[in-house]
N, C-alpha and C. Protein backbone atom coordinates (compact mmCIF):
# COMPACT_ATOMS: atom_id res chain seq x y z
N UNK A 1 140.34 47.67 51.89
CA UNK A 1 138.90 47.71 51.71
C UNK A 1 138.37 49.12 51.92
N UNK A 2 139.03 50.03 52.98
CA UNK A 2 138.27 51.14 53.07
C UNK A 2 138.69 52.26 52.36
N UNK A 3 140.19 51.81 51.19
CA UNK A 3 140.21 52.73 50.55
C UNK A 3 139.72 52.93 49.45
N UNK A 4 139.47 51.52 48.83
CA UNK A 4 138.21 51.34 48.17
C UNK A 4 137.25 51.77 48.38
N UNK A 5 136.55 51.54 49.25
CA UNK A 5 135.44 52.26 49.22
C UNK A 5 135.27 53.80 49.28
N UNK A 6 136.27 54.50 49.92
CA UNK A 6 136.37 56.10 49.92
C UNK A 6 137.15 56.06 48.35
N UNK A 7 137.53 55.77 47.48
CA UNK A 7 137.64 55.50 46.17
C UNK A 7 136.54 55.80 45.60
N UNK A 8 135.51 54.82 45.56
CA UNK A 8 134.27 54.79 44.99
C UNK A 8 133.75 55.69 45.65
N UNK A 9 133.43 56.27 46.66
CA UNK A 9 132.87 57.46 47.46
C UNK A 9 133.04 58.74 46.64
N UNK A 10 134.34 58.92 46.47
CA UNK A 10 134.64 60.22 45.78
C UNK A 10 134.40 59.75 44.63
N UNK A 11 134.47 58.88 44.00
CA UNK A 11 134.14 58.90 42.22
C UNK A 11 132.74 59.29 42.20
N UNK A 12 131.98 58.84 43.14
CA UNK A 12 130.69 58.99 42.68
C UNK A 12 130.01 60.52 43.01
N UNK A 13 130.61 60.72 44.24
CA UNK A 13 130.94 62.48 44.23
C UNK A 13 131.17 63.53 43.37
N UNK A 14 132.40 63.13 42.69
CA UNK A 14 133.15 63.92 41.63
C UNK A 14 131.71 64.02 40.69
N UNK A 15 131.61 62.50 40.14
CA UNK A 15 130.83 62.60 39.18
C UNK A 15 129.49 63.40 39.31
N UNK A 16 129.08 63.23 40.50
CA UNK A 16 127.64 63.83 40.53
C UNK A 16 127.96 65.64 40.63
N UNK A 17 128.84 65.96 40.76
CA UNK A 17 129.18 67.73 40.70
C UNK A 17 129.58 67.80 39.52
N UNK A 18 129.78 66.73 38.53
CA UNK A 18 130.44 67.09 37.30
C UNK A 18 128.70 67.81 36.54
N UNK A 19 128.10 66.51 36.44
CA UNK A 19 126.87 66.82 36.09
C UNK A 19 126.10 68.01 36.33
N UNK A 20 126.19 67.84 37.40
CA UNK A 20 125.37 68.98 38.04
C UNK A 20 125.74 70.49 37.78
N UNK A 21 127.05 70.62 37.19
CA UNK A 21 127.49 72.05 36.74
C UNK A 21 127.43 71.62 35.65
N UNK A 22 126.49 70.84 34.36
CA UNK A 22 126.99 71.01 33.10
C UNK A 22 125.74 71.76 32.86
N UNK A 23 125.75 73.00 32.32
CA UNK A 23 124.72 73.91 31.58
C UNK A 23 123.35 73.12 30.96
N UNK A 24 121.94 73.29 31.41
CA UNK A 24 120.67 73.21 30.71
C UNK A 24 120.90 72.65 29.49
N UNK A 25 121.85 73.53 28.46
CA UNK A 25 121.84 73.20 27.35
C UNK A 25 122.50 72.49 26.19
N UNK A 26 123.58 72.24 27.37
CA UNK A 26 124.65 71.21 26.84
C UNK A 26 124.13 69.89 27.33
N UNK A 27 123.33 69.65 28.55
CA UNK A 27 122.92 68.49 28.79
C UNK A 27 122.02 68.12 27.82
N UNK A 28 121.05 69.20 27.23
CA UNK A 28 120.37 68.61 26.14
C UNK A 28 121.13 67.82 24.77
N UNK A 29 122.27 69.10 24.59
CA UNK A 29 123.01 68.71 23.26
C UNK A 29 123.47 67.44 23.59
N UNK A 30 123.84 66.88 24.40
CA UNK A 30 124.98 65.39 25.15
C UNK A 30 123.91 64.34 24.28
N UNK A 31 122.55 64.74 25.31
CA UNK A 31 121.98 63.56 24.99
C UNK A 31 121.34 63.69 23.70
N UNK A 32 121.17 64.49 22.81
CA UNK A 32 120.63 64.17 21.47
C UNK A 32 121.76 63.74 20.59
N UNK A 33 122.84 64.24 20.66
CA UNK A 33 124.15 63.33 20.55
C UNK A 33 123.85 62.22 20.54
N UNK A 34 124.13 61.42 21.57
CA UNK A 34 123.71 60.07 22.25
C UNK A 34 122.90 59.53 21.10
N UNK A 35 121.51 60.13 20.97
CA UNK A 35 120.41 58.79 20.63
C UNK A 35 120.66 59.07 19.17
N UNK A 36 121.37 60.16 18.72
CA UNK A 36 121.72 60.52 17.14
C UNK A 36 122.72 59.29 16.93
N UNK A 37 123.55 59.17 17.36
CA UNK A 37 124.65 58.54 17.62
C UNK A 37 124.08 57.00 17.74
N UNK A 38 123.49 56.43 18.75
CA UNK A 38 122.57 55.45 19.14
C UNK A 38 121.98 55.08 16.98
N UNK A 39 121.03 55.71 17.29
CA UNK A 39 120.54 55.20 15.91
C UNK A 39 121.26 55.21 14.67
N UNK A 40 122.12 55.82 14.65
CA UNK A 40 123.40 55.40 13.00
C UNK A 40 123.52 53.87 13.44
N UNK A 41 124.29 54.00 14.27
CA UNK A 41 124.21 52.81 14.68
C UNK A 41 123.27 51.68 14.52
N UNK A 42 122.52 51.77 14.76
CA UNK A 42 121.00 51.07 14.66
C UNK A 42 120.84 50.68 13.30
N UNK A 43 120.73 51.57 12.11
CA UNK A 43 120.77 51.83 10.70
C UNK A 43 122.38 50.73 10.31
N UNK A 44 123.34 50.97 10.98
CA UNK A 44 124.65 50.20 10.29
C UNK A 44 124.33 48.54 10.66
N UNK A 45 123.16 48.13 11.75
CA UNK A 45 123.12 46.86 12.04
C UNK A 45 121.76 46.39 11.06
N UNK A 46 120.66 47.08 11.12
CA UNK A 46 119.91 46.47 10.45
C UNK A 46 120.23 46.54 8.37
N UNK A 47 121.37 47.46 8.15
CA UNK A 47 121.84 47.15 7.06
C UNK A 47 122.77 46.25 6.82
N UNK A 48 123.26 45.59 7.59
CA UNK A 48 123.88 44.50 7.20
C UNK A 48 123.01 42.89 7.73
N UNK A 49 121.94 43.16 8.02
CA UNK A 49 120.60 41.94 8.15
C UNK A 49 120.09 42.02 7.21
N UNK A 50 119.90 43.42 6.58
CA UNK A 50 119.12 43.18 5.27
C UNK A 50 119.82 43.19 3.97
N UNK A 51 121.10 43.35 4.30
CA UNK A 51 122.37 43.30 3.16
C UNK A 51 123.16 42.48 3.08
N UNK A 52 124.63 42.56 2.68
CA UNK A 52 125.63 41.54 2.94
C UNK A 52 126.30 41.75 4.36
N UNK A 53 126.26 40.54 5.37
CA UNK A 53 126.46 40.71 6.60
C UNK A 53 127.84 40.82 6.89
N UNK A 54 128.50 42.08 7.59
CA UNK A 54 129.84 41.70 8.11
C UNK A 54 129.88 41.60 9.77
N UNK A 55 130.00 40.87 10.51
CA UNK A 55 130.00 40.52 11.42
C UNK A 55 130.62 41.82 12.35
N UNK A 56 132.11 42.02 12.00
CA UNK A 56 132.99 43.10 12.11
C UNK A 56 131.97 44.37 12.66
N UNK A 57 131.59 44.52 11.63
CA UNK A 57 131.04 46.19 11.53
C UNK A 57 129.62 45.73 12.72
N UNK A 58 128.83 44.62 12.29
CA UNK A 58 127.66 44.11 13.52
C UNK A 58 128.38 44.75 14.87
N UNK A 59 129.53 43.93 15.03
CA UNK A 59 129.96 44.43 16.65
C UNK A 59 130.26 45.12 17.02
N UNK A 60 131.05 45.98 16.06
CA UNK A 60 131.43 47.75 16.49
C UNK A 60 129.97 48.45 16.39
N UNK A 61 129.31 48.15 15.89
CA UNK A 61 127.70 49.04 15.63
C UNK A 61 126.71 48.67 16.91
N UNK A 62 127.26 47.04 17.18
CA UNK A 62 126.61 46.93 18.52
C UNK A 62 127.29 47.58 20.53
N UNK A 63 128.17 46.86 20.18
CA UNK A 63 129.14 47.80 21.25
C UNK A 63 128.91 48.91 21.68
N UNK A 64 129.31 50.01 20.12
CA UNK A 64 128.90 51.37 20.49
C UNK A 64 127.37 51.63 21.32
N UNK A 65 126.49 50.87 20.75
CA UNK A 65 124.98 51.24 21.22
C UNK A 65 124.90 50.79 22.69
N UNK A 66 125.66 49.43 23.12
CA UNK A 66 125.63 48.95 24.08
C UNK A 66 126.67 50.54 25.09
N UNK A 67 127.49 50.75 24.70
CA UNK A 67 128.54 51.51 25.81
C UNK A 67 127.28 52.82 25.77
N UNK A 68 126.65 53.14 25.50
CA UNK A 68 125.72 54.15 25.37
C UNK A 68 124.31 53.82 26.49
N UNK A 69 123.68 53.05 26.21
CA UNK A 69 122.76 52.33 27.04
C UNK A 69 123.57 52.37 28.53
N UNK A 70 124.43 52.04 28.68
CA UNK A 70 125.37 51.92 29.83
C UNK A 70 126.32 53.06 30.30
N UNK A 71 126.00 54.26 29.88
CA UNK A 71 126.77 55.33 29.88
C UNK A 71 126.61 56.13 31.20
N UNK A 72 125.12 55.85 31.36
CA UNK A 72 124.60 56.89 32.32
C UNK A 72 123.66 58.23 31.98
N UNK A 73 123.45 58.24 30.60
CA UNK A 73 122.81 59.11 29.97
C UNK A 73 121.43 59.87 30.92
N UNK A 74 120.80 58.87 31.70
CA UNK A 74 119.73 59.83 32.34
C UNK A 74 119.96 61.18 32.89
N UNK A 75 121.22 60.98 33.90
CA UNK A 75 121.98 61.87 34.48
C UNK A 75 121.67 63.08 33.62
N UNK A 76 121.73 63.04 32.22
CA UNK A 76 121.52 63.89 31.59
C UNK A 76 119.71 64.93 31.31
N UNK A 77 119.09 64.54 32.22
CA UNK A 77 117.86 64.96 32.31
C UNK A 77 117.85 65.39 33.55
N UNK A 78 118.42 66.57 33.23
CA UNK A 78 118.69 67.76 34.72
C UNK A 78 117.23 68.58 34.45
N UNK A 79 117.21 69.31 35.83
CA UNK A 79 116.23 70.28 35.95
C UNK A 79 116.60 71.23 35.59
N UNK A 80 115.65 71.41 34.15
CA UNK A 80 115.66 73.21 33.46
C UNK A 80 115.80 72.38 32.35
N UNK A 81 116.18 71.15 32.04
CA UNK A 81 116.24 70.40 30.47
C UNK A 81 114.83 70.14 30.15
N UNK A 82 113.89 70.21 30.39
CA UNK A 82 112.52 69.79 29.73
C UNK A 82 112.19 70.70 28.91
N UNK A 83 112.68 71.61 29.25
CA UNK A 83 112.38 72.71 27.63
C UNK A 83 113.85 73.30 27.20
N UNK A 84 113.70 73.84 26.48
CA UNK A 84 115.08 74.16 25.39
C UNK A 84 115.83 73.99 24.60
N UNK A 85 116.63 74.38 23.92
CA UNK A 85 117.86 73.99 22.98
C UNK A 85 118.62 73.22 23.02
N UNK A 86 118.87 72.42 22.14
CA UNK A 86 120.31 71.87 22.23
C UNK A 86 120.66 71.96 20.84
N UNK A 87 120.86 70.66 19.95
CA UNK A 87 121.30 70.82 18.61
C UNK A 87 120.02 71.11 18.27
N UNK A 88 118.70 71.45 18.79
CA UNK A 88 117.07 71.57 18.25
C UNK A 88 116.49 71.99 19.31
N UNK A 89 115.38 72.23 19.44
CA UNK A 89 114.47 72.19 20.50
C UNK A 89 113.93 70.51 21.08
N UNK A 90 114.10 70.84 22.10
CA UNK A 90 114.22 69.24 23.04
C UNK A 90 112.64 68.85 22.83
N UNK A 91 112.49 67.04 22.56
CA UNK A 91 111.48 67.21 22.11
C UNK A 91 111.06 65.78 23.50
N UNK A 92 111.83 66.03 24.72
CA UNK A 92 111.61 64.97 25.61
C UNK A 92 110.04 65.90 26.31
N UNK A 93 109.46 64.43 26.63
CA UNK A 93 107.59 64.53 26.90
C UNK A 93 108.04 65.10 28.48
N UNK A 94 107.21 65.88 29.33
CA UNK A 94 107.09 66.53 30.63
C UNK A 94 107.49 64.60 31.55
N UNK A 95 106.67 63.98 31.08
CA UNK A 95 106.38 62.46 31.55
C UNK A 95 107.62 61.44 31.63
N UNK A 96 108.52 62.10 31.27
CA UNK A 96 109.97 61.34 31.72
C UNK A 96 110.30 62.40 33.22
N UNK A 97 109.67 63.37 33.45
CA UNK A 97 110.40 63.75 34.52
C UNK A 97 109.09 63.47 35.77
N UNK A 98 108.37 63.09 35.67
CA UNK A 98 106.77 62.35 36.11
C UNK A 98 106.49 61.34 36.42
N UNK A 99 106.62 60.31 35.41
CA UNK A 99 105.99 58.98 36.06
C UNK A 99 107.79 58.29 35.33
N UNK A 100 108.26 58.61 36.78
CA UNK A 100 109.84 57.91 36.74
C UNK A 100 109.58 56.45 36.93
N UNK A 101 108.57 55.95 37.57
CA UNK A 101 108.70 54.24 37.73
C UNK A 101 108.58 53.46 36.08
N UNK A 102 107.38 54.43 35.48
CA UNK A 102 107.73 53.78 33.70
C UNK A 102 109.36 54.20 33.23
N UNK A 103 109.66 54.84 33.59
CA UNK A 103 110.66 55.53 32.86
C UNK A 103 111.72 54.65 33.10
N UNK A 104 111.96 54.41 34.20
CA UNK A 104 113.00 53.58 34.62
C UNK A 104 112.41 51.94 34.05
N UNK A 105 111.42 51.72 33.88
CA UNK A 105 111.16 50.43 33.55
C UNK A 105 111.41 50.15 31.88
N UNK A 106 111.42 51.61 31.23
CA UNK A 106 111.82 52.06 29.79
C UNK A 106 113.24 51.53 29.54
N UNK A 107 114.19 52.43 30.89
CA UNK A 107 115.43 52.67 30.35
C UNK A 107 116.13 51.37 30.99
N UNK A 108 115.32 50.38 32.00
CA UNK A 108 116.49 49.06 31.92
C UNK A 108 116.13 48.26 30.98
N UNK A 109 114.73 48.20 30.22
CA UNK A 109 114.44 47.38 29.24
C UNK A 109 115.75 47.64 27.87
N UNK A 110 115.93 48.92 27.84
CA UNK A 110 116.67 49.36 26.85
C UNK A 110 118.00 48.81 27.14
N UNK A 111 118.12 49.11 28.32
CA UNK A 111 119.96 48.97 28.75
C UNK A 111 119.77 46.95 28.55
N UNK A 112 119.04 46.45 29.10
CA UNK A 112 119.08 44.98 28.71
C UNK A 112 119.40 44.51 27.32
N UNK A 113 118.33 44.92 26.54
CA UNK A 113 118.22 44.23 25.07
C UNK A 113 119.78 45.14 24.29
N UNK A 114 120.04 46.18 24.62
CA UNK A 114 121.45 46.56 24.15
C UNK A 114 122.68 46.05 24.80
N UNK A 115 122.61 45.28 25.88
CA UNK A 115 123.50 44.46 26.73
C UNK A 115 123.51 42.93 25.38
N UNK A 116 121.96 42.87 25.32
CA UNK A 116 121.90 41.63 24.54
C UNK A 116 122.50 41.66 23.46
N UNK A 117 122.18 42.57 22.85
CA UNK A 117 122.74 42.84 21.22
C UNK A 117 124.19 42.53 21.15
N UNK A 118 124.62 42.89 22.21
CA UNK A 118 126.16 43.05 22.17
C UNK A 118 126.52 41.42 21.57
N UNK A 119 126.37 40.67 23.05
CA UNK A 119 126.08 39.55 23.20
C UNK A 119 125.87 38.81 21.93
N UNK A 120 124.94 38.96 21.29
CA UNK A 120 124.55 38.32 20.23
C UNK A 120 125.41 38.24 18.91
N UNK A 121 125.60 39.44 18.91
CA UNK A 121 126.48 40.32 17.43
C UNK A 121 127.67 39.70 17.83
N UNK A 122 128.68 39.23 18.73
CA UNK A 122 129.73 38.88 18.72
C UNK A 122 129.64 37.06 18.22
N UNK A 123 128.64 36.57 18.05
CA UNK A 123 127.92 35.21 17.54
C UNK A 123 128.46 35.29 16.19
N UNK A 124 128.22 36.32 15.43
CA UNK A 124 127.90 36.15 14.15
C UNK A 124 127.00 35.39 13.79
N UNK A 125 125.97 35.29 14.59
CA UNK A 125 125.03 34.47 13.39
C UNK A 125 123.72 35.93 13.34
N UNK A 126 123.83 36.22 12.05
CA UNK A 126 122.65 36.92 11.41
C UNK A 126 121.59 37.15 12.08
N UNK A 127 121.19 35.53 11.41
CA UNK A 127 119.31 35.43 11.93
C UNK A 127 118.91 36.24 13.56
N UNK A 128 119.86 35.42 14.61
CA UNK A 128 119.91 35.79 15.91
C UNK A 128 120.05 37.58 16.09
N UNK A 129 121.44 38.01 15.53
CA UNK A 129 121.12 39.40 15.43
C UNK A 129 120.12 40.40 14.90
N UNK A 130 119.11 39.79 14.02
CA UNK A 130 118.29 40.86 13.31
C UNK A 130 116.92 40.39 14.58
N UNK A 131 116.66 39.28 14.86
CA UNK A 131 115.83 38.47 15.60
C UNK A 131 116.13 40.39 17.24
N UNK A 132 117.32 39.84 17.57
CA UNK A 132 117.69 40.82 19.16
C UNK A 132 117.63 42.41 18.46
N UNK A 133 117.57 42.79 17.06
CA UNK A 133 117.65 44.31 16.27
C UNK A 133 116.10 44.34 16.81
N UNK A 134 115.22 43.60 16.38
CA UNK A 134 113.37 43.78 16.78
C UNK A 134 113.19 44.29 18.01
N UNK A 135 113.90 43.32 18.90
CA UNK A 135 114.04 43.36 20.89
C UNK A 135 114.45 44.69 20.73
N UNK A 136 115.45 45.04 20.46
CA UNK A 136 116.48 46.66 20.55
C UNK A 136 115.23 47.29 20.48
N UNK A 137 115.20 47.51 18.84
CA UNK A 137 114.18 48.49 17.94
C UNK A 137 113.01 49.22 19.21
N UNK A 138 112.30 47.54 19.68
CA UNK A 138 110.97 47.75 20.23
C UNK A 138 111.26 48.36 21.47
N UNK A 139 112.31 48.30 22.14
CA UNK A 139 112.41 49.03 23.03
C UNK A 139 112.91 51.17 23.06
N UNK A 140 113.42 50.94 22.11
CA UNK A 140 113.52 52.41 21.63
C UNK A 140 112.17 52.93 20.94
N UNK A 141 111.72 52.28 20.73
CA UNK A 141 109.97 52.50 19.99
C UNK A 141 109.15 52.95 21.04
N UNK A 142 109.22 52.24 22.26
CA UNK A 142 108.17 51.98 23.34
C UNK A 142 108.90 53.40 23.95
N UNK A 143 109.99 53.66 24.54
CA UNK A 143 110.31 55.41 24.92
C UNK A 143 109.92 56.48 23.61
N UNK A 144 110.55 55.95 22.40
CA UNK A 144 109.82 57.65 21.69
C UNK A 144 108.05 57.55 21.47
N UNK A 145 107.33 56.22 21.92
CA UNK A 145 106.03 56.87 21.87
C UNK A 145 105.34 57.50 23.23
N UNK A 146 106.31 56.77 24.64
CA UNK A 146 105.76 57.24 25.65
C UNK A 146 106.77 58.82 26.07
N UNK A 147 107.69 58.60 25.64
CA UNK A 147 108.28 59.75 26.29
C UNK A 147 109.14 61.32 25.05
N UNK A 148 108.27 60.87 23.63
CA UNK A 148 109.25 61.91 22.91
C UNK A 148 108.03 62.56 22.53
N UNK A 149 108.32 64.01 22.08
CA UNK A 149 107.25 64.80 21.48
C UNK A 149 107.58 63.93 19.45
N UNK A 150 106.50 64.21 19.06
CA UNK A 150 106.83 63.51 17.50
C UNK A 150 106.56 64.89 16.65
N UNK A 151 107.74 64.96 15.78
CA UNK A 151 107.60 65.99 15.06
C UNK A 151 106.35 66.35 14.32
């Protein structure tokens, strides 16, 4: 039991010095990665709701979004990331690093309904998946209006 836990002690150690030395601007690039990445994804599920459905491709398109939601990505909103470069100029609002109680109420809504998706998409039934794509959608909707600059 207690090497377990000094196990998990140092993992969570390691990890938090990993972060913490990754450059301003690679933390930006990570996470625009991420939600670039995130939304193909997004695009490969609601094209097969509004196309010919392959179940297959539903769950790898959902998965991926789900292991993402669940990644740990905030981590990636270090201090000195609210302004600068990454693959663009970062277009995250001052207000993700501000009113963290919405923010966090943003990012488990997100991590839920992409937990769900998963869930769902391994169903194969359609209707249900495009039905939990809305749930997804609206929750990625509700962060880029409260927390993204809009081009």
């Amino acid at each position: 039991m207690k090497s377990k836990l000094l196990l998990a002690l140092l993992t969570v150690a390691l990890t938090g010095s990993a972060v913490a030395q990754v450059k301003p601007e690679d933390a930006i690039k990570y996470r625009q990665s991420g939600y670039v990445f995130m939304g193909w994804n997004m695009g490969r599920i609601k094209a097969n709701v509004e196309g010919q459905y392959n179940k297959d491709e539903v769950i790898k398109a959902a998965n991926a979004i789900q292991a993402i939601a669940n990644s740990g990505m905030g981590a990636l909103y270090l201090p000195g990331t609210d302004k600068g470069k990454g693959w663009e100029e970062t277009r995250a609002k001052p207000e993700i690093w501000t009113d963290k109680e919405k923010m966090g109420k943003v990012a488990t809504d997100f991590v839920r309904e992409a937990n769900e998706m998963a869930k769902v998409a391994a169903t194969g039934d359609a209707a249900a998946v495009k039905m939990q794509l809305g749930k997804l959608g609206g929750t990625c909707k509700g962060c880029h209006d409260d927390f993204k600059v809009k081009k």
